[in-house]
N, C-alpha and C. Protein backbone atom coordinates (compact mmCIF):
# COMPACT_ATOMS: atom_id res chain seq x y z
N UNK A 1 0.83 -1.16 0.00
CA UNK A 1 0.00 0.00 0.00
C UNK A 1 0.89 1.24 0.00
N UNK A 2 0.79 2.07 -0.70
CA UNK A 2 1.24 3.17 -1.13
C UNK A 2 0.69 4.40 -0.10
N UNK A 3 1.01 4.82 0.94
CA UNK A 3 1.11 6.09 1.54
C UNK A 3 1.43 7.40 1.11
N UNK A 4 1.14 8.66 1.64
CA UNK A 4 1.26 9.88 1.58
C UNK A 4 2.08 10.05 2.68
N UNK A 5 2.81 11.19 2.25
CA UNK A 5 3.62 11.89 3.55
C UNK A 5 2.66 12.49 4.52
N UNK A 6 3.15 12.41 5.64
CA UNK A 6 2.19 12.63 6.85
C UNK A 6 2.15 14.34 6.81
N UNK A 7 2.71 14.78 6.03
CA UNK A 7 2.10 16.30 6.02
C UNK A 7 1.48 16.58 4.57
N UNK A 8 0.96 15.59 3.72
CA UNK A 8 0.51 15.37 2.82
C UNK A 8 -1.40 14.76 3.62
N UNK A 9 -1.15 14.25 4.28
CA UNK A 9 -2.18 13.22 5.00
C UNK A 9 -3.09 14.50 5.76
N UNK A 10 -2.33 15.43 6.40
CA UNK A 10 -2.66 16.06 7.59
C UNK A 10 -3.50 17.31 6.37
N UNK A 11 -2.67 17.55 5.57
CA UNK A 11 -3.77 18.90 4.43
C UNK A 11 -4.77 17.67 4.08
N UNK A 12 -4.55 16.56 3.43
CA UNK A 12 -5.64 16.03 3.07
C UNK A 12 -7.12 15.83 4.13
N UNK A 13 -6.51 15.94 5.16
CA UNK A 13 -7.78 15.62 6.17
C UNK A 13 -8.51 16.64 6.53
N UNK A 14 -7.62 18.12 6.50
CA UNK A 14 -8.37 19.46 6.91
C UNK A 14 -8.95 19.85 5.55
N UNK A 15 -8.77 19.52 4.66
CA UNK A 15 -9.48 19.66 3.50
C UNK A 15 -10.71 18.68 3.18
N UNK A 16 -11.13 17.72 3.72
CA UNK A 16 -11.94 16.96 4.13
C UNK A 16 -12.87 17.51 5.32
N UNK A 17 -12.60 18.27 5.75
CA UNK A 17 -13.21 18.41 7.42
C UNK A 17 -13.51 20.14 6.66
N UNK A 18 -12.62 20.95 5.87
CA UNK A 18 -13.39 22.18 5.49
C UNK A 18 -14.58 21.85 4.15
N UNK A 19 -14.45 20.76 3.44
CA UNK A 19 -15.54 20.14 2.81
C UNK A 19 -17.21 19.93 3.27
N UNK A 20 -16.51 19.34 4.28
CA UNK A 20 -17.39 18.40 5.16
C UNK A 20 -18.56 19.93 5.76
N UNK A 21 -17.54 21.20 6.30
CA UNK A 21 -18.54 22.36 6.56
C UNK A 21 -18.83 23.23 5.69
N UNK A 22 -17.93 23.15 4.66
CA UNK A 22 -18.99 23.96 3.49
C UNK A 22 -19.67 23.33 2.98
N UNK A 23 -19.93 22.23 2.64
CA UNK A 23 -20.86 21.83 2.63
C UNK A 23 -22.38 21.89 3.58
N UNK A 24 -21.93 21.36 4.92
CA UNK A 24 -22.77 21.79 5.79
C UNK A 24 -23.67 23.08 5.82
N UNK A 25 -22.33 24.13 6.05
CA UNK A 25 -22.76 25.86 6.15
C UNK A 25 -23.65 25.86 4.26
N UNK A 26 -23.17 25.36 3.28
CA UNK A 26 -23.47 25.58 2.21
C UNK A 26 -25.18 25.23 1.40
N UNK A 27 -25.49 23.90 2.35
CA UNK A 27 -26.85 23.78 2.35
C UNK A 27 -27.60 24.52 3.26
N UNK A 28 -26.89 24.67 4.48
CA UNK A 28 -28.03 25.80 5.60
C UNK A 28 -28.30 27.24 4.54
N UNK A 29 -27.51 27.75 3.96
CA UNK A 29 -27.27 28.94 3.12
C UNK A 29 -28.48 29.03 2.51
N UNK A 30 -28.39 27.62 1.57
CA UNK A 30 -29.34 27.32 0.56
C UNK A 30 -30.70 27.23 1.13
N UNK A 31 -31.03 26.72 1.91
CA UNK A 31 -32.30 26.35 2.50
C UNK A 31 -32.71 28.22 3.12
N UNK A 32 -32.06 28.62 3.79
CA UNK A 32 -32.08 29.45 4.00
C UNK A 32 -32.39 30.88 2.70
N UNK A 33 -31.62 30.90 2.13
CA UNK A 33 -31.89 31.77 0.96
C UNK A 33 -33.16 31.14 0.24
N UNK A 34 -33.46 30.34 -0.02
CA UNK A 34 -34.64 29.27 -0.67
C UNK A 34 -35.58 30.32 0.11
N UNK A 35 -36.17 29.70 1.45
CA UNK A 35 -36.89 30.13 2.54
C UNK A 35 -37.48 32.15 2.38
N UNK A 36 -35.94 32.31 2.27
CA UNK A 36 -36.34 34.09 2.51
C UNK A 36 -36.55 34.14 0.68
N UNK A 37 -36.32 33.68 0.03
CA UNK A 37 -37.22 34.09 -1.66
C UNK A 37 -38.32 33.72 -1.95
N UNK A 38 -38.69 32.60 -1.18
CA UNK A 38 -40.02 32.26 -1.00
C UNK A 38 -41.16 33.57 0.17
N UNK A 39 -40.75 33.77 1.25
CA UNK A 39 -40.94 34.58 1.60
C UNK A 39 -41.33 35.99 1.18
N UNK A 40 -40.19 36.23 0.36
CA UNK A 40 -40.26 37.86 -0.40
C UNK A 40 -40.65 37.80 -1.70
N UNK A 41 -41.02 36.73 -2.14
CA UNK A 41 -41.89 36.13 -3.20
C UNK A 41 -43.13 36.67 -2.86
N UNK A 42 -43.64 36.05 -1.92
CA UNK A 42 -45.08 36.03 -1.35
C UNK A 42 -45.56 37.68 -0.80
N UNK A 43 -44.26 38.34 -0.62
CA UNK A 43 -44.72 39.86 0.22
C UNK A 43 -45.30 40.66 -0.79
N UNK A 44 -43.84 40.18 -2.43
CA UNK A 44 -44.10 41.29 -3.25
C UNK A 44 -45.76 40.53 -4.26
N UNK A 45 -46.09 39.26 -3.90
CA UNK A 45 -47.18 39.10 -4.65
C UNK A 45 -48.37 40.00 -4.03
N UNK A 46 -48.52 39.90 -2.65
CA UNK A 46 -49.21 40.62 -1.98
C UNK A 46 -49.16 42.31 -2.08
N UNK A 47 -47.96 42.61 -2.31
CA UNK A 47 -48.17 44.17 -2.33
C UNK A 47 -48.25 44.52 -3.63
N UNK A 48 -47.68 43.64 -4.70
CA UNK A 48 -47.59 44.31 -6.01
C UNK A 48 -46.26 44.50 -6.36
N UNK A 49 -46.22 44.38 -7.56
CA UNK A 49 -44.96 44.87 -8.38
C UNK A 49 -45.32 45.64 -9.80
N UNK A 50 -44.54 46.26 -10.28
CA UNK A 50 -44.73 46.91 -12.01
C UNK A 50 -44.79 45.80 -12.56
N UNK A 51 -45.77 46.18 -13.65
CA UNK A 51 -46.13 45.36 -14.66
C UNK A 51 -45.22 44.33 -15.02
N UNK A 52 -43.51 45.30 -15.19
CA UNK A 52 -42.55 44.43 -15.41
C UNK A 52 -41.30 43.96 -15.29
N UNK A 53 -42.25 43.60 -13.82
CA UNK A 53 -41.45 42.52 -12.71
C UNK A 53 -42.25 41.68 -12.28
N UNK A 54 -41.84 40.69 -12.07
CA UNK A 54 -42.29 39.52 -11.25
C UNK A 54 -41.83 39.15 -10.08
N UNK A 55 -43.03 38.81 -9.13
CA UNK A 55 -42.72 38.76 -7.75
C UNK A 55 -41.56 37.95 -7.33
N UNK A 56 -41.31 37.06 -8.41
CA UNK A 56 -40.38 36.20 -7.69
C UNK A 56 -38.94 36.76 -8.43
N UNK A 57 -38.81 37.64 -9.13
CA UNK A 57 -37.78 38.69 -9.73
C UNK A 57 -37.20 39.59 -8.68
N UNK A 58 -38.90 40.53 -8.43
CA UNK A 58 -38.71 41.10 -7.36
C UNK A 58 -37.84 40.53 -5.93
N UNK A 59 -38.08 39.47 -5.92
CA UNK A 59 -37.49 38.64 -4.59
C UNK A 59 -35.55 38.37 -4.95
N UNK A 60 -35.66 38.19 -6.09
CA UNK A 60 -34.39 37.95 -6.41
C UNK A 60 -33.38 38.89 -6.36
N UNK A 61 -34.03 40.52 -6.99
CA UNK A 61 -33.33 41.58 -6.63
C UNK A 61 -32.87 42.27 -5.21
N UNK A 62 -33.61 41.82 -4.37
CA UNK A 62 -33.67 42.30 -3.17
C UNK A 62 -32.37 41.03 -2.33
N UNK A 63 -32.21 40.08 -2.87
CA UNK A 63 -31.60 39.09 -2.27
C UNK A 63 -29.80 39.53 -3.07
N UNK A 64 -30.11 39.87 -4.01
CA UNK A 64 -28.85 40.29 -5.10
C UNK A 64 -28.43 41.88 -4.23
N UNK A 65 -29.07 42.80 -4.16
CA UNK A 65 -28.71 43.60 -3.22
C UNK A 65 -28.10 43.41 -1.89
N UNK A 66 -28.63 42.43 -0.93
CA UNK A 66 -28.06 42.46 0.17
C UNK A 66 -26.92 41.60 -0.28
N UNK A 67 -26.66 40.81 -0.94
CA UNK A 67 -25.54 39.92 -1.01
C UNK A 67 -24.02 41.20 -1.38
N UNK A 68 -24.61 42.29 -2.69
CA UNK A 68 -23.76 43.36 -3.19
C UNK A 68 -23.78 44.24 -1.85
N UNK A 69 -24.29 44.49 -0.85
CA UNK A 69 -24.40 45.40 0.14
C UNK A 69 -23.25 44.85 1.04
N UNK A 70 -23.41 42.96 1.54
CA UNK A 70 -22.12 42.09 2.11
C UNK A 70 -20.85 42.58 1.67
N UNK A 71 -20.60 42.60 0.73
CA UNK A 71 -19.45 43.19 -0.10
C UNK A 71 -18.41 44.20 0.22
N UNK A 72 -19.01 45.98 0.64
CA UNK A 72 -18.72 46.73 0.28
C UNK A 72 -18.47 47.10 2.05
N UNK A 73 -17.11 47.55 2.10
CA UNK A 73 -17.15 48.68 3.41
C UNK A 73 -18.20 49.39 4.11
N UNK A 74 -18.79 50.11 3.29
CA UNK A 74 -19.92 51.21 3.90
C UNK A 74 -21.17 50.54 3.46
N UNK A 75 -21.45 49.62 3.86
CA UNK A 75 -22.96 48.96 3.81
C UNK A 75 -23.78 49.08 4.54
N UNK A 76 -23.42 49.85 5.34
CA UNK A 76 -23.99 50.41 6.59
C UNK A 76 -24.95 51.97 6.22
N UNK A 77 -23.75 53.01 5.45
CA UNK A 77 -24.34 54.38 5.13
C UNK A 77 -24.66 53.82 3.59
N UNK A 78 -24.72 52.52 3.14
CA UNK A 78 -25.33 52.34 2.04
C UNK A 78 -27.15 51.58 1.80
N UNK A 79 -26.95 51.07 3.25
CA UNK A 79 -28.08 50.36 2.77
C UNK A 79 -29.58 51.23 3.13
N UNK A 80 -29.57 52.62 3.56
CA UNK A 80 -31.24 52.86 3.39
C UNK A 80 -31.26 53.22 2.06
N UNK A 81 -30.43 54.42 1.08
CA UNK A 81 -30.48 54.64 0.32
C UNK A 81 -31.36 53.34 -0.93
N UNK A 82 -30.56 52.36 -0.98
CA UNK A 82 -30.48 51.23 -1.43
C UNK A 82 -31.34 50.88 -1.53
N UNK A 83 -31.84 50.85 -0.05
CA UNK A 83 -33.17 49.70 0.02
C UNK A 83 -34.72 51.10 -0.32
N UNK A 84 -34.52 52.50 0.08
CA UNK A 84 -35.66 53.41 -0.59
C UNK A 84 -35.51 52.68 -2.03
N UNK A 85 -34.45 52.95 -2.72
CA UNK A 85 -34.37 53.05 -4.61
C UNK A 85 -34.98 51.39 -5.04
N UNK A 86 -34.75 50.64 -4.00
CA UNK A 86 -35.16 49.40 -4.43
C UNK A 86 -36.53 48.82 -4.77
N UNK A 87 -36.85 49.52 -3.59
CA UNK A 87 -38.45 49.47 -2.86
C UNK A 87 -39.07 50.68 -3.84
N UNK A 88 -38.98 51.81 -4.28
CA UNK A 88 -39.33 52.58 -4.92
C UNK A 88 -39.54 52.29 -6.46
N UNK A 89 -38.40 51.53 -6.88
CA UNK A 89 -38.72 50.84 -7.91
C UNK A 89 -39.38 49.32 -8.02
N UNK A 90 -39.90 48.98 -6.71
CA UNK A 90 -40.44 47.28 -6.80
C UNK A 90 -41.70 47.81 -6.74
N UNK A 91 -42.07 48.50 -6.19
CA UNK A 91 -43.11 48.40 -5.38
C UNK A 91 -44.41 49.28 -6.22
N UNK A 92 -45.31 48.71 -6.72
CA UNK A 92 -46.41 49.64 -7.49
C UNK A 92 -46.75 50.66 -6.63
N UNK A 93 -47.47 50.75 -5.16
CA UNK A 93 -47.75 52.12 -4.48
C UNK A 93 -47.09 52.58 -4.11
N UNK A 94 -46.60 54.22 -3.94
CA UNK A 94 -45.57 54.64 -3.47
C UNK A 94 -45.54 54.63 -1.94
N UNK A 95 -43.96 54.54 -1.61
CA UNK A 95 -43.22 54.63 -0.33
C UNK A 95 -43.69 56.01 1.12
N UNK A 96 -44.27 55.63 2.10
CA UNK A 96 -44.74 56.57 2.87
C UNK A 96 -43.11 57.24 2.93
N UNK A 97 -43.00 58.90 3.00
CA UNK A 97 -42.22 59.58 2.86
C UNK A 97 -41.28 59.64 4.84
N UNK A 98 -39.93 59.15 4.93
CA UNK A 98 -39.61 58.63 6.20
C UNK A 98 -39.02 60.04 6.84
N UNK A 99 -38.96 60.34 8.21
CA UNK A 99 -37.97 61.37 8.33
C UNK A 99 -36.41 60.88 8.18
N UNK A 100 -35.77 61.64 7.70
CA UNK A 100 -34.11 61.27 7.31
C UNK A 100 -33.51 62.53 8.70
N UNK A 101 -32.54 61.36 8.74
CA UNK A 101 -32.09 62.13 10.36
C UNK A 101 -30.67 61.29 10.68
């Protein structure tokens, strides 16, 4: 039987064991993201969208935003802006006007 060097053995196993949790973390993700598009599927069927979008579009953009929002340093002084322009453009009735402060 043909062996690996034991520091050949030792990456092979932590590479097995970081498999083993991305995988893990990688289906919770999924189920999870599944869950909240289904969710925001169902909000924007209920509230409406423009003619041309679809609720489950709508759901997709909003999920594509926060993922581009993860991203960036200032996601913090980025995300009301973001989420008004988002919502302003998803949303058929307009946005009750918020105080900015």
């Amino acid at each position: 039987m043909c062996r690996r060097p034991a520091s050949r053995r030792k990456a092979s196993g932590l590479a097995e064991l970081l498999d083993a949790k991305a995988r893990l973390f990688g289906d919770i993700c999924h189920t999870f993201t599944a869950d909240l598009r289904r969710l925001l599927t169902g909000l924007f069927t209920e509230a409406g969208t423009p003619a041309s979008v679809e609720p489950a579009e709508a759901a997709d953009i909003c999920i594509a935003l926060v993922v581009g929002l993860e991203s960036v340093s200032d996601a913090p002084q980025l995300f009301t802006p973001a989420t008004d322009a988002l919502l302003a453009g998803l949303l058929t009735s307009p946005l009750p006007s918020a105080p900015r402060g």
